[in-house]
N, C-alpha and C. Protein backbone atom coordinates (compact mmCIF):
# COMPACT_ATOMS: atom_id res chain seq x y z
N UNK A 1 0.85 -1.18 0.00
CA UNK A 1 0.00 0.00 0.00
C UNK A 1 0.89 1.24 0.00
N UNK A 2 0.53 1.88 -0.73
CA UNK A 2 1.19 4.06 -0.84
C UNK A 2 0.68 4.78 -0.23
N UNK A 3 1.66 5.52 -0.02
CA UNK A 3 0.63 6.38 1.01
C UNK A 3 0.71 7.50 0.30
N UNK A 4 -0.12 8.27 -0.23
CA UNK A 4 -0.75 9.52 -0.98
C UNK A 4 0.09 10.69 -0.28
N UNK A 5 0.16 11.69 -0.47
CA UNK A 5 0.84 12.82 0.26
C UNK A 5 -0.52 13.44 0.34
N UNK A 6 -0.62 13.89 1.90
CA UNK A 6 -1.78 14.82 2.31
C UNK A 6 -1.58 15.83 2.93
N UNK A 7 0.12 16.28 2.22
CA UNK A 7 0.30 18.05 3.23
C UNK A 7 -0.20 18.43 2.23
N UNK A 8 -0.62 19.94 2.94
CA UNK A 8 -1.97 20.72 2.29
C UNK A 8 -1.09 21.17 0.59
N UNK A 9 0.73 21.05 0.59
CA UNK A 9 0.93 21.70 -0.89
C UNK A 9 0.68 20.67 -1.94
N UNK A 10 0.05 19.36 -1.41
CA UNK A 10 -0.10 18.35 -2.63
C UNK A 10 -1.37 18.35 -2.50
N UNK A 11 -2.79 19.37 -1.61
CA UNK A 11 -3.93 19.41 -2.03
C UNK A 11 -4.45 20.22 -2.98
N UNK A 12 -5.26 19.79 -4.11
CA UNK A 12 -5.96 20.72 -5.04
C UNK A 12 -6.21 22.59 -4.04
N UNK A 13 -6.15 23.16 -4.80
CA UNK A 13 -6.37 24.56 -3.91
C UNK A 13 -7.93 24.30 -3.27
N UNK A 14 -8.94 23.72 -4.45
CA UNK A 14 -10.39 23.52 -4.03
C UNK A 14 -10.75 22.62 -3.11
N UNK A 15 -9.51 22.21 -2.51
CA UNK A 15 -10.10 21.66 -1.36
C UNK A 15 -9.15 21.69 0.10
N UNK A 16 -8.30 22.65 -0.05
CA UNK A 16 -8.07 23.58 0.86
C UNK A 16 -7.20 24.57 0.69
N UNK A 17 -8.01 25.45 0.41
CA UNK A 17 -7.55 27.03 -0.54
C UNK A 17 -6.39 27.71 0.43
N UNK A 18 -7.00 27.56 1.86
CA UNK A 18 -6.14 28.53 2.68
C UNK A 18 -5.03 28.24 2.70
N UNK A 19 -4.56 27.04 2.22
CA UNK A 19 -2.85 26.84 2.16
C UNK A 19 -2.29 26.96 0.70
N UNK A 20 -3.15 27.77 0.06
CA UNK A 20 -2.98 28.49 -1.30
C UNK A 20 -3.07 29.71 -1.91
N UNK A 21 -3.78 30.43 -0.79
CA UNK A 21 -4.02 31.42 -1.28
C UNK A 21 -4.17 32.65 0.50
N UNK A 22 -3.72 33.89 -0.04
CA UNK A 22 -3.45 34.87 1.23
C UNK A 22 -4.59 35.31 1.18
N UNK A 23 -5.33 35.93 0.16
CA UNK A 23 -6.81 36.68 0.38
C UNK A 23 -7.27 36.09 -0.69
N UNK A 24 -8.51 36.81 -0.49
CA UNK A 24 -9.93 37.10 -1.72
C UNK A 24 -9.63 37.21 -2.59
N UNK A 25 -8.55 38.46 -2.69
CA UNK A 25 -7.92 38.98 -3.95
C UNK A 25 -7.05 37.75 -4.94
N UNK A 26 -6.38 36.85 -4.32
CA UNK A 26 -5.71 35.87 -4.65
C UNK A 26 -6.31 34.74 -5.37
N UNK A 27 -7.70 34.12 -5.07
CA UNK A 27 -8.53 33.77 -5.28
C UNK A 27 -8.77 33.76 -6.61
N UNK A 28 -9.24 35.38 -6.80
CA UNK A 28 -10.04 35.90 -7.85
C UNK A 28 -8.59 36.15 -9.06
N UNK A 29 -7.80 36.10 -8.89
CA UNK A 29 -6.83 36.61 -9.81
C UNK A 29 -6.09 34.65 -10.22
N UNK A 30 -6.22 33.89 -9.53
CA UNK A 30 -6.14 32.50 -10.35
C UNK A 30 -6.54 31.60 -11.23
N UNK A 31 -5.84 32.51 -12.45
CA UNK A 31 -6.28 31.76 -13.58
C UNK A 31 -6.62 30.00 -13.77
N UNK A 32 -6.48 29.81 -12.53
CA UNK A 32 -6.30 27.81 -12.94
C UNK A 32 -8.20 27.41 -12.54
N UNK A 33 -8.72 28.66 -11.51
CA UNK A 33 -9.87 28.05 -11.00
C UNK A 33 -10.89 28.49 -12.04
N UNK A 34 -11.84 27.59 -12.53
CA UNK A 34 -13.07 28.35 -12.96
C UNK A 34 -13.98 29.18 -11.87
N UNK A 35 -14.82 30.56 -12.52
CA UNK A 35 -15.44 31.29 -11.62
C UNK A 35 -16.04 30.38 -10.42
N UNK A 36 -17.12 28.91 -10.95
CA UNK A 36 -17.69 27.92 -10.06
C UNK A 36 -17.03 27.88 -8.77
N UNK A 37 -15.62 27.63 -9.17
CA UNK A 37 -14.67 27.34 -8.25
C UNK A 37 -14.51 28.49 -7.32
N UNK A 38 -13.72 29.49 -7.55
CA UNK A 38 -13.67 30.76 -6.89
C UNK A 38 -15.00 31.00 -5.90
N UNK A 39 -16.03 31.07 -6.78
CA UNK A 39 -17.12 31.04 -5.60
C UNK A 39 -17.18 30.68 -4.67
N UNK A 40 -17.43 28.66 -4.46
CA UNK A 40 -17.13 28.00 -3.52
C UNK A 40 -16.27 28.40 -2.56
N UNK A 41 -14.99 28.56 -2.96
CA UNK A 41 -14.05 28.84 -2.41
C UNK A 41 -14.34 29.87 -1.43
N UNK A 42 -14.59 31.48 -2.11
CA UNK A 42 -14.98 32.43 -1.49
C UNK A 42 -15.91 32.41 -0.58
N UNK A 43 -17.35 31.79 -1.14
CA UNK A 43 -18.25 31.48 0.20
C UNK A 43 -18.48 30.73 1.31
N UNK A 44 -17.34 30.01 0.82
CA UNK A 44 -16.99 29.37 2.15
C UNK A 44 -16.20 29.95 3.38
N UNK A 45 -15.15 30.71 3.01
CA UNK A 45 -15.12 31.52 3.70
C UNK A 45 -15.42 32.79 4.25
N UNK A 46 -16.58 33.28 3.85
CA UNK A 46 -17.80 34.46 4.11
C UNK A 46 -18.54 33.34 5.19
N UNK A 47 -19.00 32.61 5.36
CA UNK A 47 -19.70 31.69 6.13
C UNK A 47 -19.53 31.90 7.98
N UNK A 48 -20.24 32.23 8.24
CA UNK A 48 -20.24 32.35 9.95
C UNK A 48 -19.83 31.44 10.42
N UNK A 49 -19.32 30.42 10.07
CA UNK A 49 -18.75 29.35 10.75
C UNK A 49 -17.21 29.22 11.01
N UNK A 50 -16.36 30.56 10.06
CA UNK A 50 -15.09 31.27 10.84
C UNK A 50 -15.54 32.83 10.98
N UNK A 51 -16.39 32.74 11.15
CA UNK A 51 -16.65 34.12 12.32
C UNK A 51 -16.18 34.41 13.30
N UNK A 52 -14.90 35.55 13.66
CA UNK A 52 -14.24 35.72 15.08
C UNK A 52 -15.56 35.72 15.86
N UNK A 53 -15.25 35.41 17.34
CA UNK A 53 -16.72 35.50 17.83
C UNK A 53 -16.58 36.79 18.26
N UNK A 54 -15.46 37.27 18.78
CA UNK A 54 -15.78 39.21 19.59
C UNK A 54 -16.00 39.91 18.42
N UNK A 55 -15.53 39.34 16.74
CA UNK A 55 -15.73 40.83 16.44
C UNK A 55 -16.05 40.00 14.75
N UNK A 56 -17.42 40.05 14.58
CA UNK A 56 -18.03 38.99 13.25
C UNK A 56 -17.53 39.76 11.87
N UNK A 57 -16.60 40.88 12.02
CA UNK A 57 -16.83 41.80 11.15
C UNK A 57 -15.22 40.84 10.00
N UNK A 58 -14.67 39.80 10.67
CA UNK A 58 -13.45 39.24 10.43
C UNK A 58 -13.63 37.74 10.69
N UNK A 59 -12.94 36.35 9.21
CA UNK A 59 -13.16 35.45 9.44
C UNK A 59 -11.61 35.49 9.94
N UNK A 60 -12.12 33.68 10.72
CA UNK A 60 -10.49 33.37 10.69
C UNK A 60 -10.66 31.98 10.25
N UNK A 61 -9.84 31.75 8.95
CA UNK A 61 -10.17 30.71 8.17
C UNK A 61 -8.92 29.62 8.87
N UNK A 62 -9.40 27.88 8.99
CA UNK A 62 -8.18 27.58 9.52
C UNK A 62 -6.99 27.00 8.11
N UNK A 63 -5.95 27.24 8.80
CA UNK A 63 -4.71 27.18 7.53
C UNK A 63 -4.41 28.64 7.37
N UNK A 64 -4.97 29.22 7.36
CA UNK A 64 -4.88 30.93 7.00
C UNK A 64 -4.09 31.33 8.58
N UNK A 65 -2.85 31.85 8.10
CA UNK A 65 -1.88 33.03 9.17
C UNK A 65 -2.69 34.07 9.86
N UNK A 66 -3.86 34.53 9.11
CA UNK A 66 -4.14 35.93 9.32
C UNK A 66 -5.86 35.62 9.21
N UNK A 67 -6.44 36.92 9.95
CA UNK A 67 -7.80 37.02 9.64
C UNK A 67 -8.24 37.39 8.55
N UNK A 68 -9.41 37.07 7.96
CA UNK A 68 -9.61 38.12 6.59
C UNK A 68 -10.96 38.79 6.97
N UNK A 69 -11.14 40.06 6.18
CA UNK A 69 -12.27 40.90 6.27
C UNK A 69 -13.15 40.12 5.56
N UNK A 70 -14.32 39.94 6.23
CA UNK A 70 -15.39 39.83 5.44
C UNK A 70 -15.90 40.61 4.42
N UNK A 71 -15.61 42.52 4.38
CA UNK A 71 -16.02 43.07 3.29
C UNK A 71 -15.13 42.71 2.51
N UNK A 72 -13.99 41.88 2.52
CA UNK A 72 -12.96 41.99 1.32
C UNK A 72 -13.49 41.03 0.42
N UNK A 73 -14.24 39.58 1.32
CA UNK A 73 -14.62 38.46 0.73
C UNK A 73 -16.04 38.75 -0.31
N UNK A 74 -16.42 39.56 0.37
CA UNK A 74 -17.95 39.88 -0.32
C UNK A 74 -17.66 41.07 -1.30
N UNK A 75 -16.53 41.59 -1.20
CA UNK A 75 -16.25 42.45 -2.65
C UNK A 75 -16.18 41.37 -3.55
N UNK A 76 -14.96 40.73 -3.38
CA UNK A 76 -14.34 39.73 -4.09
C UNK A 76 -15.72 39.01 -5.32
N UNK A 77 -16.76 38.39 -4.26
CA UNK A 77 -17.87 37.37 -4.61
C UNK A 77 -18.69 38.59 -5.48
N UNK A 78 -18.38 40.05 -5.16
CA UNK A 78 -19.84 41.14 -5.94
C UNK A 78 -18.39 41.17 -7.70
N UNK A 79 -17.36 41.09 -7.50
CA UNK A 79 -16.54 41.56 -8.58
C UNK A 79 -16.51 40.35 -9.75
N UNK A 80 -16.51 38.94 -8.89
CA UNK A 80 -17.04 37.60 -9.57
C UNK A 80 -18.47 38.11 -10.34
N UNK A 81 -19.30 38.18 -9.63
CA UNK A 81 -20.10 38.84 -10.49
C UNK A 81 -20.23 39.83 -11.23
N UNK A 82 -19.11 40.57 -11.46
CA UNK A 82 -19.58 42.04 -12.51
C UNK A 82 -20.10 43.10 -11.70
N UNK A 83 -20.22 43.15 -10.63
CA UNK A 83 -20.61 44.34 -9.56
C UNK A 83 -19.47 44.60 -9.11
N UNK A 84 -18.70 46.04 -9.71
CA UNK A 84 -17.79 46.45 -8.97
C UNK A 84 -18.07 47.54 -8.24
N UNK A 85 -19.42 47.72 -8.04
CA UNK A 85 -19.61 49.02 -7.38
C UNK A 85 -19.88 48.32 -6.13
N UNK A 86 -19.75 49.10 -4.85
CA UNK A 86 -19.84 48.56 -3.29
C UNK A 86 -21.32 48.62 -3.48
N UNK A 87 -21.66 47.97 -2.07
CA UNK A 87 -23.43 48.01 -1.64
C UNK A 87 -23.94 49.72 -1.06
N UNK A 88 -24.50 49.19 -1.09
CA UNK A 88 -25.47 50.79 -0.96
C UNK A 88 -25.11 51.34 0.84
N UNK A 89 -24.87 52.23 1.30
CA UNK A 89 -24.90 51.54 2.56
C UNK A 89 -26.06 52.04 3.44
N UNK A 90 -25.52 51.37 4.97
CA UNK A 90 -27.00 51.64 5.47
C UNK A 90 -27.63 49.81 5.88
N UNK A 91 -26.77 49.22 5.12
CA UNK A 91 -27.27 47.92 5.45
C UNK A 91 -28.83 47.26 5.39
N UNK A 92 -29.55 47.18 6.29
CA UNK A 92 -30.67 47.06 6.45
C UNK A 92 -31.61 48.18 5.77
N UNK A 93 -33.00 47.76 4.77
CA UNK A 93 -33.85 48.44 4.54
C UNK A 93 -35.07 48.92 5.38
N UNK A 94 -34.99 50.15 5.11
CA UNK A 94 -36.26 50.28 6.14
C UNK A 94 -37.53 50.37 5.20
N UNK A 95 -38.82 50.24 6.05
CA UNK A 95 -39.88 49.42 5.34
C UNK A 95 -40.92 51.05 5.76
N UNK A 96 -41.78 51.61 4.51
CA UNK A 96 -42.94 52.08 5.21
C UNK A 96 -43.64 51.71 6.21
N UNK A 97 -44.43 52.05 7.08
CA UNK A 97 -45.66 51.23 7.84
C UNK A 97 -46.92 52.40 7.22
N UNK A 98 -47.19 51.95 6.72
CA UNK A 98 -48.92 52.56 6.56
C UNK A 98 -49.74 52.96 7.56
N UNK A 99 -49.77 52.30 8.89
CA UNK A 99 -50.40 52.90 9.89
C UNK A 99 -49.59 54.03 10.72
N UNK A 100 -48.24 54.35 10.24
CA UNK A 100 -47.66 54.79 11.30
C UNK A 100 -47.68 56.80 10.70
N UNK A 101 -48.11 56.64 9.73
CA UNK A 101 -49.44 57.76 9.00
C UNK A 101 -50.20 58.35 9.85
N UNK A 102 -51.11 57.72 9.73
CA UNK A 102 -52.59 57.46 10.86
C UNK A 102 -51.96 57.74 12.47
N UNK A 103 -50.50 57.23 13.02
CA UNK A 103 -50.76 57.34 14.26
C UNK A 103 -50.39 58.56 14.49
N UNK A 104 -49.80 59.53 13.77
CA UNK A 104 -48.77 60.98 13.31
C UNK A 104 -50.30 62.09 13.42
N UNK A 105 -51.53 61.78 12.37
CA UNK A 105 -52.00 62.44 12.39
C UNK A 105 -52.89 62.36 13.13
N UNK A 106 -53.15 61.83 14.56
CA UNK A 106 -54.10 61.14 15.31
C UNK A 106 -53.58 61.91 16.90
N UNK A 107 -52.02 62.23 16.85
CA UNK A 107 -51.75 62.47 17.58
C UNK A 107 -52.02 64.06 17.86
């Protein structure tokens, strides 16, 4: 029996990127992955499941030296798509209320 090499530099990047790649940016600029790929890649690490816990605003991917920004990852995934413009900000939409009309002029 052989034994396969399973340090992370004889794994495909797609199946563990962080010992391939430093950021988002790195990702997106490797010509070897198709977009499919990059995605995966990327949303996997956007995923709350390396969410610092004090501060969600930063993953910490394991294999990765360093934290990465989550806005860097979600640029990255809007530029995959052809959106190079940032999100709107403000985050959350706020919603009319129709009654809250009525409670203005009631008062």
């Amino acid at each position: 029996m052989t034994k396969a090499g399973t340090n992370a530099g004889n794994l495909k990047p797609l199946f563990h990127p962080a010992a391939h790649y430093a950021s988002p940016e790195d990702v997106l600029n490797d010509p070897e992955l198709s977009a499919p790929e990059k995605r995966i890649i990327l949303s996997s690490w956007a995923s709350d499941m390396f969410a610092v816990e004090s501060f969600p605003a930063l993953r910490e991917v394991p294999g990765m030296s360093h934290a990465i920004r989550l806005a860097d990852i979600l640029a990255a995934l809007r530029r995959l798509d052809g959106e190079d413009d940032d999100p709107p900000p403000g985050g959350v939409s706020t919603r009319r209320r129709p009654w809250a009309a009525a409670l203005r002029r009631s008062a």
